[in-house]
Protein backbone atom coordinates (compact mmCIF):
# COMPACT_ATOMS: atom_id res chain seq x y z
CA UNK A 1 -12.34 5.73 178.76
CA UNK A 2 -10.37 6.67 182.04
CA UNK A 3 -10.52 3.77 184.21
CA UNK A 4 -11.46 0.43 184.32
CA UNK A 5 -11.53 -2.17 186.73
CA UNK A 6 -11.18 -5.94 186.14
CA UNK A 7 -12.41 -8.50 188.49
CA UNK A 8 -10.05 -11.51 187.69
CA UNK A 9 -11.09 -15.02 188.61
CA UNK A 10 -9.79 -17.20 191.16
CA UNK A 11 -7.93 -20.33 189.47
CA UNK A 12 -4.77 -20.12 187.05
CA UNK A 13 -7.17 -21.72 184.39
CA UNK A 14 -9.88 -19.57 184.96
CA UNK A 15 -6.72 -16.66 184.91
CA UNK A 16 -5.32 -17.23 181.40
CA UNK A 17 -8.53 -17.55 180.08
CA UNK A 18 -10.22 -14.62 180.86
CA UNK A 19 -6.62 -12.82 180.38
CA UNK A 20 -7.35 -13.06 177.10
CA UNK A 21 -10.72 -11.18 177.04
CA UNK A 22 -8.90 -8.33 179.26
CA UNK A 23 -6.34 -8.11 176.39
CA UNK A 24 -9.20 -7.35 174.14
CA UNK A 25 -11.25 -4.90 175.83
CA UNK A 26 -7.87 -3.17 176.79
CA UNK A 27 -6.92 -2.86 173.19
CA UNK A 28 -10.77 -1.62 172.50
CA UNK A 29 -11.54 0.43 175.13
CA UNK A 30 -8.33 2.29 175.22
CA UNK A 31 -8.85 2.71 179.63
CA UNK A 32 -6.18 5.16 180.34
CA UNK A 33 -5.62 2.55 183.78
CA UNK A 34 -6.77 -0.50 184.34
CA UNK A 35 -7.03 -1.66 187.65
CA UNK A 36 -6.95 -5.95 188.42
CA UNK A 37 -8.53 -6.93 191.47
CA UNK A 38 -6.85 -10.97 191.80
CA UNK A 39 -5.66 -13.52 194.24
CA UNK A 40 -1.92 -12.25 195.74
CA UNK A 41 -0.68 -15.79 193.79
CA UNK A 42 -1.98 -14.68 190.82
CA UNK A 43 -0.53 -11.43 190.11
CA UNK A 44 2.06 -12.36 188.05
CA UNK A 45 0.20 -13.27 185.62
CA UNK A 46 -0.58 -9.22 185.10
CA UNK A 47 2.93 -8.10 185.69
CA UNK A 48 4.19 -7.56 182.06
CA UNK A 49 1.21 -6.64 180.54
CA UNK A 50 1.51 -4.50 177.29
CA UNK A 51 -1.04 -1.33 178.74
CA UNK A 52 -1.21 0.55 181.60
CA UNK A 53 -2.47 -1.44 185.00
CA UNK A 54 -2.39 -2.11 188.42
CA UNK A 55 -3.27 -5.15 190.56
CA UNK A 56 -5.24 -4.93 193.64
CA UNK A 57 -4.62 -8.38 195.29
CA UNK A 58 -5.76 -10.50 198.67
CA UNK A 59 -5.69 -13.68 200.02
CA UNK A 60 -9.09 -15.78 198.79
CA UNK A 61 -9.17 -17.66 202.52
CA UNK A 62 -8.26 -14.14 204.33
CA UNK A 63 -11.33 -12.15 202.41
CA UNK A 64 -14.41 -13.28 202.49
CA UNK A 65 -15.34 -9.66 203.72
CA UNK A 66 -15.06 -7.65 200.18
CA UNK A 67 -14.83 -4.50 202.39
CA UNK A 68 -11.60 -4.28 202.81
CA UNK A 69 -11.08 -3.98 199.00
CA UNK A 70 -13.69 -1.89 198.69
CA UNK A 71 -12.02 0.84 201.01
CA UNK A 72 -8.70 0.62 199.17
CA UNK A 73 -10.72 1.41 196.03
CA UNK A 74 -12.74 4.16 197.81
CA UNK A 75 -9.09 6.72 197.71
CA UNK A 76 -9.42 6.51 194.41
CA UNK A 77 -11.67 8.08 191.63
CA UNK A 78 -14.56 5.78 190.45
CA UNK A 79 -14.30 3.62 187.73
CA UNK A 80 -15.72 4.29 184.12
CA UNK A 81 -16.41 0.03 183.69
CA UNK A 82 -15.99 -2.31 186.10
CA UNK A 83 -16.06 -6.03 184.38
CA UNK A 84 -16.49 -9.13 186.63
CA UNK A 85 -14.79 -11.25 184.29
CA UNK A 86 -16.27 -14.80 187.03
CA UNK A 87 -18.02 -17.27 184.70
CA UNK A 88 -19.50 -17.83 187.95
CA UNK A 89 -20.49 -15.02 189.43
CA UNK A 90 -20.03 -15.03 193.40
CA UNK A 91 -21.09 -13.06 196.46
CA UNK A 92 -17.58 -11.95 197.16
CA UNK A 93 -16.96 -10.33 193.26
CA UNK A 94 -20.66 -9.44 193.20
CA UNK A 95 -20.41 -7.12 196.19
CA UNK A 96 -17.19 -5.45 194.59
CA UNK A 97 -19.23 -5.06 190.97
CA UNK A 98 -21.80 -3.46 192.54
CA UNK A 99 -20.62 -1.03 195.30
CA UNK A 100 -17.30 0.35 192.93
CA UNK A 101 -19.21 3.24 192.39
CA UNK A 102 -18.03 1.99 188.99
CA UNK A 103 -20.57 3.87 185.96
CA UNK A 104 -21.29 0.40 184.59
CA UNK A 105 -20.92 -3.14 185.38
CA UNK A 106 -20.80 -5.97 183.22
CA UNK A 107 -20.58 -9.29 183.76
CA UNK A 108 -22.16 -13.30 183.30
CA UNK A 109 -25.42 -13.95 183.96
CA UNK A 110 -25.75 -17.14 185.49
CA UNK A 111 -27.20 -20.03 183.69
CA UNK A 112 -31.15 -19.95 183.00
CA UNK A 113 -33.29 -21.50 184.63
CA UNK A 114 -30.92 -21.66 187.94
CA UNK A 115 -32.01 -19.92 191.44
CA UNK A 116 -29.71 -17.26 190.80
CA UNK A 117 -30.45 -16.54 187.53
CA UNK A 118 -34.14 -15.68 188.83
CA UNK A 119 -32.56 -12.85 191.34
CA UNK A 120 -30.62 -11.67 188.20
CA UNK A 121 -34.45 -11.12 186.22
CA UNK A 122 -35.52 -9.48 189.48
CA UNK A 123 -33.35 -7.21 189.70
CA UNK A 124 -31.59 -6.67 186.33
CA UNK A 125 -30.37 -2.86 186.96
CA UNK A 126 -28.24 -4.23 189.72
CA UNK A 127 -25.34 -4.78 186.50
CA UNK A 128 -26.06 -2.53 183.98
CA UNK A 129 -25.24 -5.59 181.58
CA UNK A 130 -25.07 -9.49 181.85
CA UNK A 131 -24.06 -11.65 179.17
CA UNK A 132 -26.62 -14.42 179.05
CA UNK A 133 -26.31 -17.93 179.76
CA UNK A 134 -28.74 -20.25 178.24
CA UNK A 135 -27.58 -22.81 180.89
CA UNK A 136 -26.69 -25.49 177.48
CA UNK A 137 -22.79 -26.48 177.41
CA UNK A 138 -20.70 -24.00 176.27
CA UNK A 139 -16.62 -22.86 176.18
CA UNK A 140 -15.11 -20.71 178.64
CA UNK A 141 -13.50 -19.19 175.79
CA UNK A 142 -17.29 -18.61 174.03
CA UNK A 143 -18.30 -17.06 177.27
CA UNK A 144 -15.82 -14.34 177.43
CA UNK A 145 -16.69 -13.41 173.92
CA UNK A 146 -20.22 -12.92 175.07
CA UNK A 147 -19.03 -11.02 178.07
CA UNK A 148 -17.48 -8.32 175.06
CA UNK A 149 -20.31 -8.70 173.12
CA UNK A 150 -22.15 -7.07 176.06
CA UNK A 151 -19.41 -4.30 175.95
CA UNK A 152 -20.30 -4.18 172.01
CA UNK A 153 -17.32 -5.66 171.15
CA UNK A 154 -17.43 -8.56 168.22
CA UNK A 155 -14.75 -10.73 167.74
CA UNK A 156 -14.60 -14.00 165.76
CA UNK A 157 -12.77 -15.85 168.77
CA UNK A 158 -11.09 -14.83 172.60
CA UNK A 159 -7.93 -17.35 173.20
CA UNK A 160 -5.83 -17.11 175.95
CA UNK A 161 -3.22 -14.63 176.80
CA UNK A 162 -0.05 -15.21 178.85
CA UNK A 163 2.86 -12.37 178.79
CA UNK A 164 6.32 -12.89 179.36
CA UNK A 165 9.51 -11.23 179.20
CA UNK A 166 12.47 -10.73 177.30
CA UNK A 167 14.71 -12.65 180.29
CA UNK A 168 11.96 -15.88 180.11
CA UNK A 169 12.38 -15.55 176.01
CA UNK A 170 16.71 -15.96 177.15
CA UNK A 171 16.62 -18.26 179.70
CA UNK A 172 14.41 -20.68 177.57
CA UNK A 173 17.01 -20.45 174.57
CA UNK A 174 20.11 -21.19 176.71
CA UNK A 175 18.34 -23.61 178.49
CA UNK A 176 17.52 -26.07 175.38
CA UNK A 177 21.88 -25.07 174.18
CA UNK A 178 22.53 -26.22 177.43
CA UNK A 179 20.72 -29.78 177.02
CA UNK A 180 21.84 -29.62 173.32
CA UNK A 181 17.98 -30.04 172.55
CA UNK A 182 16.66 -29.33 168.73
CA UNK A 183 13.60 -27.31 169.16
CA UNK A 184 11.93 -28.61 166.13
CA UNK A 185 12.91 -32.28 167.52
CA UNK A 186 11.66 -31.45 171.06
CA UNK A 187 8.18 -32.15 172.46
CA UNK A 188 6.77 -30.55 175.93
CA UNK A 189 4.79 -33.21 178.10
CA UNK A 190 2.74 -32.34 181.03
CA UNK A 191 1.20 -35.40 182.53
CA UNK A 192 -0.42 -34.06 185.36
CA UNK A 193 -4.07 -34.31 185.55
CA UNK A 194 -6.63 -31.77 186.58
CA UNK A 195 -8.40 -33.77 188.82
CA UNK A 196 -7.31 -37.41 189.82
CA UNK A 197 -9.82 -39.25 188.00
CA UNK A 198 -8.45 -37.96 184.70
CA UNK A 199 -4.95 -39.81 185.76
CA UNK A 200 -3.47 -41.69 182.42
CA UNK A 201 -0.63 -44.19 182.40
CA UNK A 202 -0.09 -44.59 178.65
CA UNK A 203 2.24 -42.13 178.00
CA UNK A 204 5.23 -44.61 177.23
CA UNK A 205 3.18 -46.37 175.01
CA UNK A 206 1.54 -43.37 173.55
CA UNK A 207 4.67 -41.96 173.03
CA UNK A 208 8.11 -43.80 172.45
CA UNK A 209 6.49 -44.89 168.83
CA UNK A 210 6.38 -41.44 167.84
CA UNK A 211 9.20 -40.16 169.37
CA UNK A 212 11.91 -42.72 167.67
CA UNK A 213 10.60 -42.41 164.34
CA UNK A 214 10.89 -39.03 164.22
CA UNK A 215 13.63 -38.71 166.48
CA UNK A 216 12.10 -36.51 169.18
CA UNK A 217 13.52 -35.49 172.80
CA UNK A 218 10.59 -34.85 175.37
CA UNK A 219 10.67 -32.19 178.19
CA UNK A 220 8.51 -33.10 180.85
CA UNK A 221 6.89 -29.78 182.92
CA UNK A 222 4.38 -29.48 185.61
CA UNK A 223 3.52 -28.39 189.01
CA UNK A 224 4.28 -31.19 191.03
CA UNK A 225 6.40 -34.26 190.71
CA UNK A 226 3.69 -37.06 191.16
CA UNK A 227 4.98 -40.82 191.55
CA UNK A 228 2.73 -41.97 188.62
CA UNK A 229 3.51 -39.30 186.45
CA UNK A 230 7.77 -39.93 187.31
CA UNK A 231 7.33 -43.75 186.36
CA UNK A 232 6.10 -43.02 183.38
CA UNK A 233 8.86 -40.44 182.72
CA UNK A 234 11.36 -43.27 183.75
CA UNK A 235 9.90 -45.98 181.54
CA UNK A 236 10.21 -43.45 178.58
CA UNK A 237 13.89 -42.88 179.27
CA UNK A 238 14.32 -46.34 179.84
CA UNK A 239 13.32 -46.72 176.00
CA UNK A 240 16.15 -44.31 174.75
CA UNK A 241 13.90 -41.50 174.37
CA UNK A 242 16.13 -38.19 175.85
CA UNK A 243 14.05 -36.65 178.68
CA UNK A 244 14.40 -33.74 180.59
CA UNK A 245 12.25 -33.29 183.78
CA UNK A 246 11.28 -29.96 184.85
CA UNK A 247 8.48 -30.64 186.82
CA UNK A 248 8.11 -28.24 190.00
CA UNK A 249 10.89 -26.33 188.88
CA UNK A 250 10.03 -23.05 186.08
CA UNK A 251 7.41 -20.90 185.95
CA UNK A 252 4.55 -20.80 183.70
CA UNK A 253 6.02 -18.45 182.15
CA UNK A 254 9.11 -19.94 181.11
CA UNK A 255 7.06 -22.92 180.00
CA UNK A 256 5.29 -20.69 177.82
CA UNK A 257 8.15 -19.95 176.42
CA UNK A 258 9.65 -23.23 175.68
CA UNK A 259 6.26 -23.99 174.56
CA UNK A 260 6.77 -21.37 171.91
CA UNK A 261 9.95 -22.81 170.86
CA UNK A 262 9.33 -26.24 170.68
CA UNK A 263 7.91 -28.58 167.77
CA UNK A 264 4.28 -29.71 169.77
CA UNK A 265 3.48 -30.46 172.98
CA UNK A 266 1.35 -33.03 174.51
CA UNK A 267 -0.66 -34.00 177.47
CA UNK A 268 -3.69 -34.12 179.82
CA UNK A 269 -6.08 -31.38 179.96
CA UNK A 270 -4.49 -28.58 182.05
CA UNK A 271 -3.63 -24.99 182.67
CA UNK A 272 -0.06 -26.06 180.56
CA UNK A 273 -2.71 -27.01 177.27
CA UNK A 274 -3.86 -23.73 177.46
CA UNK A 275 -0.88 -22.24 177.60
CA UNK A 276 0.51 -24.06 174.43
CA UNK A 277 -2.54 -22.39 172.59
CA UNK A 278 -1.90 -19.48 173.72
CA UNK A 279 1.74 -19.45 172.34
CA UNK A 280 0.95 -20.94 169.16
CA UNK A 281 2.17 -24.15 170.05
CA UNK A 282 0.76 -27.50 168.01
CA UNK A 283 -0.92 -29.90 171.29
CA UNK A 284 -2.39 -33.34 171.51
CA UNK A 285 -4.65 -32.92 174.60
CA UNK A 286 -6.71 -35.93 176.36
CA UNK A 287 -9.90 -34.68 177.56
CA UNK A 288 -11.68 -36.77 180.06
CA UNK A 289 -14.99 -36.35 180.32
CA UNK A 290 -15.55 -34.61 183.93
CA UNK A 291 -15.95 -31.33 182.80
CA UNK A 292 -15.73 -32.06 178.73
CA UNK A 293 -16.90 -29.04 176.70
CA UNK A 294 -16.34 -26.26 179.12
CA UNK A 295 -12.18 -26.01 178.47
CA UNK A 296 -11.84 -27.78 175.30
CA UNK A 297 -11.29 -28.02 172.35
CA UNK A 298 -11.35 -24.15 171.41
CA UNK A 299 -8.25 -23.82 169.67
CA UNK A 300 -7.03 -25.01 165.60
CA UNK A 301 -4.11 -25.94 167.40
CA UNK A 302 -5.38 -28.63 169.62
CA UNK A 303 -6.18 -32.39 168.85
CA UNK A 304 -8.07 -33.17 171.72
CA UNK A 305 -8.64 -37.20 172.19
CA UNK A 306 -11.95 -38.41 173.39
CA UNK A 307 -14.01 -41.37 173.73
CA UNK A 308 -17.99 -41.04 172.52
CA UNK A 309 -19.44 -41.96 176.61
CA UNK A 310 -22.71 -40.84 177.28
CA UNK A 311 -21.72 -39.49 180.22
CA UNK A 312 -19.23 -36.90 179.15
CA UNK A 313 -20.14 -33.90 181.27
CA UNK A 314 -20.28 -35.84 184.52
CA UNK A 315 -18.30 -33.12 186.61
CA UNK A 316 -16.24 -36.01 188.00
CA UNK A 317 -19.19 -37.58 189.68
CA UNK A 318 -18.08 -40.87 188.16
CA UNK A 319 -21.02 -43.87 188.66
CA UNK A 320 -18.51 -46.25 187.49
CA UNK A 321 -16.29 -48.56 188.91
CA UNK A 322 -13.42 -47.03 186.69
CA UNK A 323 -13.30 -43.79 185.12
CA UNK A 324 -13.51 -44.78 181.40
CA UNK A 325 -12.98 -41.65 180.23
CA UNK A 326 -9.48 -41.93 180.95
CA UNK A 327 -8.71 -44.71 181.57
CA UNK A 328 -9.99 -46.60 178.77
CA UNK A 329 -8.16 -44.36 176.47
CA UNK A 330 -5.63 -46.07 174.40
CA UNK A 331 -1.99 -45.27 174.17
CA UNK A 332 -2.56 -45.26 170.47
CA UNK A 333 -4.93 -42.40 169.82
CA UNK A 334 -2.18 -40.34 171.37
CA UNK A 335 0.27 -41.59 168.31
CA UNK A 336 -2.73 -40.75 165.50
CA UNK A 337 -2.65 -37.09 167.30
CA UNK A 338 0.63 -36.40 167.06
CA UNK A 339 1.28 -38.14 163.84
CA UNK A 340 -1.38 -35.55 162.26
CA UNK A 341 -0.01 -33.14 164.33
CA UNK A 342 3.92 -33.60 162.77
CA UNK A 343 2.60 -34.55 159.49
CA UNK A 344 0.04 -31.94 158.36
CA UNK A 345 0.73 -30.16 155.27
CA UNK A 346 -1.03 -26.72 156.70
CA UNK A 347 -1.62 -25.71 159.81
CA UNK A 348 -5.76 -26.75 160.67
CA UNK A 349 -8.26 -24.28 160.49
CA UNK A 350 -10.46 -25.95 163.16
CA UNK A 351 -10.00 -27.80 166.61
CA UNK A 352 -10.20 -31.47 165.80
CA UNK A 353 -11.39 -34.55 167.74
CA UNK A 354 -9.90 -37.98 167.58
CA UNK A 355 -12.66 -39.77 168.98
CA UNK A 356 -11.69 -44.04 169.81
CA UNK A 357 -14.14 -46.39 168.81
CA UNK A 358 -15.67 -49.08 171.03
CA UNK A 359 -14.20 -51.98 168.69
CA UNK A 360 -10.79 -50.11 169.49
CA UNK A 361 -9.14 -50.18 172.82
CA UNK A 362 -8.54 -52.08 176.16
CA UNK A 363 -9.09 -55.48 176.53
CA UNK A 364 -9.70 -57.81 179.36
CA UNK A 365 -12.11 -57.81 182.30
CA UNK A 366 -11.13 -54.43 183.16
CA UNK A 367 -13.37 -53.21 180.48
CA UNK A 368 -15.16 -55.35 178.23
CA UNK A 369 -18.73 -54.53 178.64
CA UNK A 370 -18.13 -52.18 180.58
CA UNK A 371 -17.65 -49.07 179.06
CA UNK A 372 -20.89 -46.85 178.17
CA UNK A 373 -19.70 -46.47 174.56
CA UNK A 374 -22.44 -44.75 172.05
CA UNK A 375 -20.71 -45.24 168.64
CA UNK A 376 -23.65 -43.57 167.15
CA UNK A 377 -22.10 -39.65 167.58
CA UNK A 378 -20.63 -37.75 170.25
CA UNK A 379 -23.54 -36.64 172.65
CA UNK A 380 -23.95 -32.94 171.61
CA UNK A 381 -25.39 -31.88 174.62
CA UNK A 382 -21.86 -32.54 175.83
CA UNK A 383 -20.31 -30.09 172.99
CA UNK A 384 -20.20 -26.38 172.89
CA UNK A 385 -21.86 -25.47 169.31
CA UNK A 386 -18.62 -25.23 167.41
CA UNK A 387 -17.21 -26.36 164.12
CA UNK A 388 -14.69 -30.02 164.43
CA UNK A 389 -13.14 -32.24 162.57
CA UNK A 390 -13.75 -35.37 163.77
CA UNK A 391 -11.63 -38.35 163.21
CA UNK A 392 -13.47 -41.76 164.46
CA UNK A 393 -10.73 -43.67 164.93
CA UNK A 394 -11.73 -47.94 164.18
CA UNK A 395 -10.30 -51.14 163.14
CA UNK A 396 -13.31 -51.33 161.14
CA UNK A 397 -12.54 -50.86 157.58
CA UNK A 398 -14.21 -47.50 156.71
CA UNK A 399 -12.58 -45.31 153.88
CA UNK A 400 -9.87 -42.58 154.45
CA UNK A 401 -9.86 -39.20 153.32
CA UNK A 402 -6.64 -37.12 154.09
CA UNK A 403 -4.97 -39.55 156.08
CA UNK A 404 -2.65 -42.29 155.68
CA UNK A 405 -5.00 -45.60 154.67
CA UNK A 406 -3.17 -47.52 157.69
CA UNK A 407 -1.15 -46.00 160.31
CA UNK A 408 0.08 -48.09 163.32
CA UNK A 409 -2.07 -51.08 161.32
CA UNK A 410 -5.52 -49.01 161.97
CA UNK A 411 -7.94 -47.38 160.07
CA UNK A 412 -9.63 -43.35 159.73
CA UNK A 413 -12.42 -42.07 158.93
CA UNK A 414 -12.56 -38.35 158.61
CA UNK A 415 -16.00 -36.77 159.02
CA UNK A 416 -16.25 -32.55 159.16
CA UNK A 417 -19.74 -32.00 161.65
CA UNK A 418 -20.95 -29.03 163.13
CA UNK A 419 -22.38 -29.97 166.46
CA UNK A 420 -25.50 -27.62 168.18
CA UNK A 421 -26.59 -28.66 171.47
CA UNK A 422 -30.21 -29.09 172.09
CA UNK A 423 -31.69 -25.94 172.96
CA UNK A 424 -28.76 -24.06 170.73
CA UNK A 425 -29.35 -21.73 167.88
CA UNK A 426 -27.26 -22.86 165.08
């Protein structure tokens, strides 16, 4: 193949994701140039890629007239493949896919049944291939391995993909000499939430434990420096726990590689979870349940922390007077994650769930019966059709197998499932 052209998506999620599926078909496909059409702010992400490429960027609220990329492509010779790597497909990377003069275009289909996935049936030669969406819950990460599928490629799994360079592998190594930090004693944190009604304040609680037993330091990283999220930082410091805040102030890309240094990292679901998977790096990840089974858990290296609510999957329309799905979370399912998480034998083999029981928890008025527990299962039309491990965490006294038969004065039950949502063939 000669050339190919990649449309990127439009969020730094969404980027590292989908990174990871360009990585593949780049290695497969052998393109002698690749070119990336992205948002200007997300070019970097591109920069030190290990093949031949380009980026081809704008500004998302300067655009919304694709012509003006299309007439920067037009000086150059057509494409071989164009791939419009959007989960969601949209008018703007549509009219790019299709007027490329590329001499095929792949990309998603959207999800059956949906208005646009009838104009897809009607006209189907419009992309030469779509990768089909049965319109049931399932990972980005599964998506983009359909998306190669549809380029013939099989692979067993598509993680993420961040590259960095040899000067963010040196500053992250003099940085943690600097601060005198042990990176096998050294936890990342990112407490920033994805959306404000996943906002948790149990980090000290969920944390100092943990951290003094074993001895652990904690650098905090981030985007922003939120007042919630800087309390908490403060009470943990106030405990004797060593903390070093770098919120607002390195890249992704020297997180990642920190990340890749450092014993675990922990934290609310974010673009800094995905980067610890795709560095290798150990995480204990709360998901809330706004957009639960569409980012997580996808990785061996996760132990995401959940709560069985029949309304996971709400997309943060929250009918409640408190979203439970965080907020109801306990500190201590954060200290069974990361004691399985510093205390496995073996690294896992498959992403596991810590899942808090309704006769475990919060207390008071603020929640009792008020939570829409169902201790029954995990709703699987909420779960992607992958294989867990499932740990039901209770103060009921249910037998153990491969964990500790009290920890923190609780008890585990360990149960392996394989969950297919309705509608899914297993």
């Amino acid at each position: 193949m000669q050339r190919l052209l990649f449309i990127a998506p439009e969020t730094p999620v969404e980027t590292l994701l989908a990174a990871g599926m360009l990585a593949i078909a780049a290695e497969k496909l052998a393109p002698r140039s690749t070119t990336i059409i992205c948002p200007e702010a997300l070019a970097p992400f591109y920069k030190n890629m290990p093949f031949p490429s380009e980026t081809l960027t704008y500004i998302p609220d300067e655009c919304a007239d694709p012509l003006r990329l299309l007439h920067r492509l037009a000086d150059a010779p057509a494409p071989d493949l164009c791939i419009n790597a959007r989960t969601t497909r949209d008018p703007f990377s549509d009219a790019i896919a299709l007027n490329c003069r590329a001499a095929q275009t792949v990309g998603h289909a959207h999800p059956f049944g949906s208005p646009q996935s009838a104009a897809d049936d009607a006209a189907p030669h419009r992309y030469s291939r779509l990768a089909p969406h049965s319109g049931v819950v399932k990972l980005e990460t599964q998506r983009h391995r359909d998306l190669l599928k549809a380029l013939d490629i099989d692979v067993e799994s598509v993680p993420p993909a961040i590259w960095t360079t040899p000067a963010d592998r040196a500053w992250a190594d003099a940085l943690l000499h600097h601060h005198q930090l042990d990176p096998a004693r050294t936890l990342i944190l990112f407490p920033e939430p994805s959306h404000p009604l996943a906002t948790w304040h149990g980090f000290p609680q969920g944390l100092v434990p943990p951290c003094r037993t074993a001895g652990l330091s904690i650098i905090a990283v981030g985007q922003s420096t939120r007042e919630n999220d800087t309390a908490q930082l403060q009470a943990i410091t106030a405990s004797g726990i060593k903390v070093l805040d770098l919120r607002g102030q390195i890249s992704f890309f020297q997180t990642a590689e920190l990340m890749h240094s450092v014993r675990a990292a922990v934290g609310l679901e974010n673009i800094f979870a995905h980067i610890a998977c795709a560095v290798g790096c150990r995480n204990a990840v709360l998901l809330a349940g706004g957009t639960f089974g569409r980012w997580f858990p996808y990785s061996p290296l996760t132990a995401g922390i959940t709560e069985p609510l029949h309304c996971l999957g709400c997309n943060w329309k929250c009918r409640y007077e408190s979203p439970y799905c965080a907020a109801a979370v306990a500190p201590f399912m954060f200290q069974v994650a990361l004691h399985d998480i510093l205390n496995s034998p073996e690294a896992p083999k498959l992403p596991r769930l810590f899942v808090q029981h309704s006769d475990f928890g919060l207390a008071g008025p603020a929640y009792e019966g008020k939570i829409p527990f169902n201790d029954c299962y995990l709703n699987p039309d909420a779960l992607p059709s992958l294989l867990y491990e499932i740990y039901h965490i209770s103060t009921s006294n249910t037998p153990i197998f491969g964990m500790p038969t009290s920890l923190y004065g609780c008890k585990f039950h360990r149960v392996c499932v394989q969950v297919h949502p309705a509608g899914a063939t297993p």
